[in-house]
C-alpha atoms as a PDB file:
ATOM      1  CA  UNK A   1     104.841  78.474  88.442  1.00  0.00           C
ATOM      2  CA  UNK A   2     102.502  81.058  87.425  1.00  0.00           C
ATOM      3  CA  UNK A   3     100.559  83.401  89.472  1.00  0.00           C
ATOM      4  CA  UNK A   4      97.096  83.364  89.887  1.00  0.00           C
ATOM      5  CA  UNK A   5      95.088  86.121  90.298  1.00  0.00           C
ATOM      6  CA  UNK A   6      91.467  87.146  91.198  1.00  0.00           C
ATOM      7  CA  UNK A   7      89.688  89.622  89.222  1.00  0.00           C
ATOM      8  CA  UNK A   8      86.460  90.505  90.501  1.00  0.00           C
ATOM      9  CA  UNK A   9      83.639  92.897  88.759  1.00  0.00           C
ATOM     10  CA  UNK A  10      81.386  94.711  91.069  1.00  0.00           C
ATOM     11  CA  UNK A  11      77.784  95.520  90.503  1.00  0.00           C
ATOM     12  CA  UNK A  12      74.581  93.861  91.291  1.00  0.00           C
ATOM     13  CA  UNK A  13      72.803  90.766  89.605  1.00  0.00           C
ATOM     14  CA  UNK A  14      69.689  90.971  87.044  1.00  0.00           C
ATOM     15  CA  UNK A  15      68.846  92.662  83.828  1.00  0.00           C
ATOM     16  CA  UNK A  16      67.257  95.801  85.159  1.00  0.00           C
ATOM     17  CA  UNK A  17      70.902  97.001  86.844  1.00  0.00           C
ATOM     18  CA  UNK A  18      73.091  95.665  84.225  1.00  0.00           C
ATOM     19  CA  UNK A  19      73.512  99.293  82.532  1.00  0.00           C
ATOM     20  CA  UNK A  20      73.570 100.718  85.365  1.00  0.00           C
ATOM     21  CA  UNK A  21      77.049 102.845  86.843  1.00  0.00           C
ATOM     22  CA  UNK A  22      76.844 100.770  89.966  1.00  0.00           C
ATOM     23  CA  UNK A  23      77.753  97.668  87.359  1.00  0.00           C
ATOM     24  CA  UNK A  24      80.400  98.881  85.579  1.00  0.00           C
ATOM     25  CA  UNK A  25      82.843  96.218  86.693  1.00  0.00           C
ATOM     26  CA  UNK A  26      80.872  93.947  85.469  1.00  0.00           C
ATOM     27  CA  UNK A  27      81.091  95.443  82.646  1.00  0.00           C
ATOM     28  CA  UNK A  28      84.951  96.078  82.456  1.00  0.00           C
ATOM     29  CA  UNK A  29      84.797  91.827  83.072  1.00  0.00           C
ATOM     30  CA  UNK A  30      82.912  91.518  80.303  1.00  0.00           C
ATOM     31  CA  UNK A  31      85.484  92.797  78.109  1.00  0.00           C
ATOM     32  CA  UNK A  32      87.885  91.220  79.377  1.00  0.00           C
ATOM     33  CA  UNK A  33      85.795  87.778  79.414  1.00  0.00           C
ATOM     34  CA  UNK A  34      85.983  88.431  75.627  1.00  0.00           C
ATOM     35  CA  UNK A  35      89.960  89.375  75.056  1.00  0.00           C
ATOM     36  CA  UNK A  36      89.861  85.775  77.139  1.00  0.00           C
ATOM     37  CA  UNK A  37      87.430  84.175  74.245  1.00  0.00           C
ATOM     38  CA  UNK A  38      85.325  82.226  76.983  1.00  0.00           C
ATOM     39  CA  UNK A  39      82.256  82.236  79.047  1.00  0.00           C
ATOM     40  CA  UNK A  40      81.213  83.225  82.556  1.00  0.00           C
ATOM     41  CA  UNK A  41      80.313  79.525  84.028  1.00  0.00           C
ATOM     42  CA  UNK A  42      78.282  79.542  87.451  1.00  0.00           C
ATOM     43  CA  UNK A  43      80.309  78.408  90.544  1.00  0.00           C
ATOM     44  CA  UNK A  44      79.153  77.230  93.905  1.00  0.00           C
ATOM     45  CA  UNK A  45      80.953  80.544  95.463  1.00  0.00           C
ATOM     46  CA  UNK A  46      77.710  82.429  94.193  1.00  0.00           C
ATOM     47  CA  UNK A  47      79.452  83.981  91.482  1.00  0.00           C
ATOM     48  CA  UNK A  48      80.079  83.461  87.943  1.00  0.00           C
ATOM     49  CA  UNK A  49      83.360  83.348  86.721  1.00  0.00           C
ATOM     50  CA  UNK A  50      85.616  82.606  83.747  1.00  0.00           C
ATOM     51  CA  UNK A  51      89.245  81.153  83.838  1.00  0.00           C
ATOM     52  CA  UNK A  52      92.018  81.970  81.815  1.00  0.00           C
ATOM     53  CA  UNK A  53      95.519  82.894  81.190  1.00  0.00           C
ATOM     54  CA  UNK A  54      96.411  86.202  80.274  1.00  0.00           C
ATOM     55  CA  UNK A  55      99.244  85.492  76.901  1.00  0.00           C
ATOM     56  CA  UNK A  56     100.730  82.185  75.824  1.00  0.00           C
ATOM     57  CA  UNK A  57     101.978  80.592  79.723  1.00  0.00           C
ATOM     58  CA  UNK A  58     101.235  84.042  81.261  1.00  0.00           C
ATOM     59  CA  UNK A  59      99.445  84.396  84.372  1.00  0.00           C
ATOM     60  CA  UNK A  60      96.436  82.683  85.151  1.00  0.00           C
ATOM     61  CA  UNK A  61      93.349  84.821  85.714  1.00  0.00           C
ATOM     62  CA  UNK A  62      90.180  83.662  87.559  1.00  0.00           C
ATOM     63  CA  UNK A  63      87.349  86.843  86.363  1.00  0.00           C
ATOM     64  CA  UNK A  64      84.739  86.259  88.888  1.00  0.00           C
ATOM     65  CA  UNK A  65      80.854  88.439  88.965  1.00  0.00           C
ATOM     66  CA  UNK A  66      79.406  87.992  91.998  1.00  0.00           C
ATOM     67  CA  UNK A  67      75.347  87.260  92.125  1.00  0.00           C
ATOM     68  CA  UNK A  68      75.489  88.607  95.442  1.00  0.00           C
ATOM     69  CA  UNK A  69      74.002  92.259  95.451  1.00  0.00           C
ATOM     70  CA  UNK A  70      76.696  94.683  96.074  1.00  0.00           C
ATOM     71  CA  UNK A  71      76.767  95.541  99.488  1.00  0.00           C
ATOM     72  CA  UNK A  72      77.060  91.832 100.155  1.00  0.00           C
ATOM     73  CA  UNK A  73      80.125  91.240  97.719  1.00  0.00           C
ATOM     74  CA  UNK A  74      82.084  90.028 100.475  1.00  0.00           C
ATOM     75  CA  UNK A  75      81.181  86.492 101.109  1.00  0.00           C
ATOM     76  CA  UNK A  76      81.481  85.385  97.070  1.00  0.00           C
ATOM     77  CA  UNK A  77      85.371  87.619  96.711  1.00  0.00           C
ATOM     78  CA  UNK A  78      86.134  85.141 100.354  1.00  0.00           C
ATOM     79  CA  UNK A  79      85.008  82.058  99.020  1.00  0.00           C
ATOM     80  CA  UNK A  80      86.991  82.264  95.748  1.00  0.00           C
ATOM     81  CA  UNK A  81      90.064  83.931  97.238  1.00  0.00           C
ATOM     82  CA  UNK A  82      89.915  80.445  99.223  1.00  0.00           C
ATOM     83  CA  UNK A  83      88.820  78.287  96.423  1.00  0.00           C
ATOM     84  CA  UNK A  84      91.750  79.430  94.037  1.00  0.00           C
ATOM     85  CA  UNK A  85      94.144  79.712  97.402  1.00  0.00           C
ATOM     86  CA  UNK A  86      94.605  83.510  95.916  1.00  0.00           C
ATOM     87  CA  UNK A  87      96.476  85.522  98.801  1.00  0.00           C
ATOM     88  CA  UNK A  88      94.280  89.026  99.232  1.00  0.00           C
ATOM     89  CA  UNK A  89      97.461  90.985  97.618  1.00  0.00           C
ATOM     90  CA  UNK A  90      96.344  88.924  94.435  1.00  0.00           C
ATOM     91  CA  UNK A  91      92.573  90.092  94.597  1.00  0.00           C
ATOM     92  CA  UNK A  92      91.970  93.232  92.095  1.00  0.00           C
ATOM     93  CA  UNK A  93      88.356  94.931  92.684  1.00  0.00           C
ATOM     94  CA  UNK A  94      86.817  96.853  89.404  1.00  0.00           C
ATOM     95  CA  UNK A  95      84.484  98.870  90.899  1.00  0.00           C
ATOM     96  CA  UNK A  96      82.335 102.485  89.972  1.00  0.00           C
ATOM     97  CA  UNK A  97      84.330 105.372  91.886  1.00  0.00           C
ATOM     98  CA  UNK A  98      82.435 108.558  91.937  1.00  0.00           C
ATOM     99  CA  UNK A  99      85.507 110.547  93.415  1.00  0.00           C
ATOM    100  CA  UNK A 100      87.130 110.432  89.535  1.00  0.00           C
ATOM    101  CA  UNK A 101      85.566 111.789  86.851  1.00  0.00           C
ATOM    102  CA  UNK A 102      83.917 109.916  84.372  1.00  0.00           C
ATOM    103  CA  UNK A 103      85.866 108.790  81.424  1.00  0.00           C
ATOM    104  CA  UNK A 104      88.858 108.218  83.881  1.00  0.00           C
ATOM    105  CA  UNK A 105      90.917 104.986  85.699  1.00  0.00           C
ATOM    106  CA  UNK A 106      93.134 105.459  88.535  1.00  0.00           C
ATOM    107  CA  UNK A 107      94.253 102.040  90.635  1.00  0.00           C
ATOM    108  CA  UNK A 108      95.699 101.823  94.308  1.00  0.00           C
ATOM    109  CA  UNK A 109      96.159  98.871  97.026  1.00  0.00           C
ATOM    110  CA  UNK A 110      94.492  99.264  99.893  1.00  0.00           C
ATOM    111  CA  UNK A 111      93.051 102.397 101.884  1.00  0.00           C
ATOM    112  CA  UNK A 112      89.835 103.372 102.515  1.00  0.00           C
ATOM    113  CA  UNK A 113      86.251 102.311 100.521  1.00  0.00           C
ATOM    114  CA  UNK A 114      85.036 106.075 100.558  1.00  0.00           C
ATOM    115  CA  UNK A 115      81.552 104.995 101.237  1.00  0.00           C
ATOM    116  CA  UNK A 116      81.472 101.963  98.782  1.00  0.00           C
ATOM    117  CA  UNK A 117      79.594  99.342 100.524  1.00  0.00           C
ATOM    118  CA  UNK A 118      80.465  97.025  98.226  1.00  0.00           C
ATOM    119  CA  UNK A 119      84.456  97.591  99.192  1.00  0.00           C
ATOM    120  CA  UNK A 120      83.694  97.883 102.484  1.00  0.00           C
ATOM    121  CA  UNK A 121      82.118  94.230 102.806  1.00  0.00           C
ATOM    122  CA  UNK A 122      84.752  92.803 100.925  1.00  0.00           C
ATOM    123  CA  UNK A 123      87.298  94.167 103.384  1.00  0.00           C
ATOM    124  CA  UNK A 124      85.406  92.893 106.554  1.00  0.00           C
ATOM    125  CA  UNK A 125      85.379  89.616 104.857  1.00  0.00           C
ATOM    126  CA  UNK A 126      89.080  89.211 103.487  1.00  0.00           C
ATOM    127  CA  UNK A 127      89.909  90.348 106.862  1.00  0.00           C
ATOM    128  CA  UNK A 128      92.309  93.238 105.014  1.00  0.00           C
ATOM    129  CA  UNK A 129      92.319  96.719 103.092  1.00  0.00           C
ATOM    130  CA  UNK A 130      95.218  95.491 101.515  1.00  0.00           C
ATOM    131  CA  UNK A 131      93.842  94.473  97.780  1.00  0.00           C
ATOM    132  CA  UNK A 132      93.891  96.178  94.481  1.00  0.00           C
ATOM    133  CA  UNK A 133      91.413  98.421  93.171  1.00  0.00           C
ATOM    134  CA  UNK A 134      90.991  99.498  89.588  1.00  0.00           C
ATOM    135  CA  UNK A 135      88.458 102.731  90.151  1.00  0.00           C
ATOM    136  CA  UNK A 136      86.167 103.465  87.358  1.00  0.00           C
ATOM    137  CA  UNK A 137      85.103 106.528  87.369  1.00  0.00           C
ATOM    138  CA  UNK A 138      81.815 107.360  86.899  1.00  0.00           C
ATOM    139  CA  UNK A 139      81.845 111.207  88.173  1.00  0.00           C
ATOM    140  CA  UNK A 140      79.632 113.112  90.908  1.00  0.00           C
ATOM    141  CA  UNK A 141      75.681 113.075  90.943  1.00  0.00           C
ATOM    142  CA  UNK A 142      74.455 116.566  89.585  1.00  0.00           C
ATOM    143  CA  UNK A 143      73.101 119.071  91.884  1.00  0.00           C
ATOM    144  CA  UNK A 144      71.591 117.663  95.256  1.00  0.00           C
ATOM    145  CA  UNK A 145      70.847 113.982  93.586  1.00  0.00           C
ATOM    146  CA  UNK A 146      71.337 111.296  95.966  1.00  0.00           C
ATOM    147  CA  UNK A 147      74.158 109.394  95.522  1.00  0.00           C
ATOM    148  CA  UNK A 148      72.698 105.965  95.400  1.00  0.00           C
ATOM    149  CA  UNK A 149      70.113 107.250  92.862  1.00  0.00           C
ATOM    150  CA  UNK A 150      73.056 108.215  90.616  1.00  0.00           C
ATOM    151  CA  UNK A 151      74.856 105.064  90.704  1.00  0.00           C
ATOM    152  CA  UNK A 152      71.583 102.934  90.050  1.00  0.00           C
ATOM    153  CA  UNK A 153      70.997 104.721  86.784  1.00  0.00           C
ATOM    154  CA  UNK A 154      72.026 103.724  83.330  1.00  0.00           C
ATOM    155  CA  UNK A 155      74.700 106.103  82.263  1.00  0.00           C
ATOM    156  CA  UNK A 156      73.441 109.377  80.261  1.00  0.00           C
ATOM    157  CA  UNK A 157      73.434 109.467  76.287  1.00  0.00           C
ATOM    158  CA  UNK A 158      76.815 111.143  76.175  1.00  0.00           C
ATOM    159  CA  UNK A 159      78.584 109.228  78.259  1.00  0.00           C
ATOM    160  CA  UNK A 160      77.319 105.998  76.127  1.00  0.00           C
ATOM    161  CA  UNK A 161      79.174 106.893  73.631  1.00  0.00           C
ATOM    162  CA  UNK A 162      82.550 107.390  75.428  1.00  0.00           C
ATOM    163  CA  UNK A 163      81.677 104.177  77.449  1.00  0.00           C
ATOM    164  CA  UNK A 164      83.064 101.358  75.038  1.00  0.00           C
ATOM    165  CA  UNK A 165      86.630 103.490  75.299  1.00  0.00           C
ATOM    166  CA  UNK A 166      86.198 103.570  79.549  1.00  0.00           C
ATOM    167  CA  UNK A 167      85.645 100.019  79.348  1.00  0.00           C
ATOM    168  CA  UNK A 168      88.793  99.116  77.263  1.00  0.00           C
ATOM    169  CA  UNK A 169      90.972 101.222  79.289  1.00  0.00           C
ATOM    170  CA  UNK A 170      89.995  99.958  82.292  1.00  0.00           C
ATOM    171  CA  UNK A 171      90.296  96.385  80.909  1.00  0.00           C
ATOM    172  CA  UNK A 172      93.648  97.665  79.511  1.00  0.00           C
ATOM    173  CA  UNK A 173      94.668  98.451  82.974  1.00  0.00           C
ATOM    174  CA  UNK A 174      93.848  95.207  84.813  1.00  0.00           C
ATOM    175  CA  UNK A 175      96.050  93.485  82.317  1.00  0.00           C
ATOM    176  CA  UNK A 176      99.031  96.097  82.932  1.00  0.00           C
ATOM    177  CA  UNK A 177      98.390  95.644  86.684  1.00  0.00           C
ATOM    178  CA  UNK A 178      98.696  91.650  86.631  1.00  0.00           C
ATOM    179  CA  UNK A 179     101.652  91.697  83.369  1.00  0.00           C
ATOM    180  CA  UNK A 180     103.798  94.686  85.210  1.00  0.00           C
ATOM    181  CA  UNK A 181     102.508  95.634  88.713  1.00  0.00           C
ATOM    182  CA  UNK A 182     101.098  98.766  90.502  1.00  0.00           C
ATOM    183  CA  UNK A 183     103.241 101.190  90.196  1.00  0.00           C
ATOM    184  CA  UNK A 184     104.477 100.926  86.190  1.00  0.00           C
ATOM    185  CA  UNK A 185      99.918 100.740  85.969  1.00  0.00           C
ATOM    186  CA  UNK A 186      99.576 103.423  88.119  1.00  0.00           C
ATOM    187  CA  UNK A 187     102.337 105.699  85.819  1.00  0.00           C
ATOM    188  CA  UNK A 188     100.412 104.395  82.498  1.00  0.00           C
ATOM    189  CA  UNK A 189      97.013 105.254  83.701  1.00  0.00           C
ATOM    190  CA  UNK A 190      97.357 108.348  85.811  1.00  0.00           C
ATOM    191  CA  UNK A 191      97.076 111.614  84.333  1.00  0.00           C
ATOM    192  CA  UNK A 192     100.389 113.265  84.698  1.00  0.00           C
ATOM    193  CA  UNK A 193     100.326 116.065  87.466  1.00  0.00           C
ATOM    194  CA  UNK A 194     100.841 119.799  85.782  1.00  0.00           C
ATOM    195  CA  UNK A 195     104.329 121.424  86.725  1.00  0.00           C
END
């Protein structure tokens, strides 16, 4: 028996956020919608998703986008963790981390949401901390910029061009994170500490 897992891309629904920082795991879904060669269907969870299997009889992988707005993330992640019957440890959040710098991917289980009211209302409604995160970063605001301001902007002109790279890495590092677990991901995708 195979292992299913839940993959689900934060951001917030409608054309005039979809480039924006807040949305880059929907983004990072996107790609990996298209390593999966299928499209995001609407389900009655309020999300739209896309099922497949990650390799030839590898595990099965259920890439949900909520169409809730981000703070309200929780009730959607809930209702297809119960849907699937996908235990929380099986849930993986790609979400926009502005504690990492842009251009980088670090992944941990549980802990806190460091502000990320997204995270934070999927917590309350799983009930548990205690499911994966792949953190996209997307780096500090500049100056005194609000941070909400930041993250509901497209990203700049530089960091466009870098972006297609982010995006495969972090898709890259879901797959490493179902295939091979947390900690061999977490050794791939974290910069190794200087002596």
């Amino acid at each position: 028996m195979t292992e299913n897992w839940l993959i689900i891309g934060l951001g917030n629904p409608g054309a005039e956020y979809a480039h924006n920082r807040h949305n880059v795991g929907q983004m990072v879904l996107d790609e990996l919608g298209g390593r999966l060669g299928g499209g995001f269907k609407s389900h009655k969870s309020r999300a739209q998703v896309l099922e497949g299997r990650l390799g030839i009889g590898g595990p099965r992988m259920v890439l949900a986008k909520p169409l809730s707005y981000m703070n309200v993330s929780g009730g959607p992640v809930s209702a297809l963790a119960r849907f699937y019957d996908i235990d929380p440890c099986h849930v993986i959040a790609v979400h926009d981390e502005i504690d990492i710098p842009f251009n980088t991917v670090k992944l941990k289980l549980g802990g806190g949401e460091g502000g990320h009211n997204g995270l934070r209302d999927i917590s309350k409604a799983l009930a548990t901390k205690d499911y994966l995160r792949v953190r996209v970063g997307v780096g500090r605001p500049p100056g005194r910029m609000d941070t909400a301001d930041y993250v509901l902007r497209d990203f700049s002109s530089a960091e466009k061009k870098e972006l297609p790279f982010l995006l495969d890495s972090a898709a890259d590092a879901v797959e490493v994170l179902v295939r091979a677990g947390l900690l061999t991901a977490q050794q791939q995708f974290h910069p190794a500490k200087a002596p």
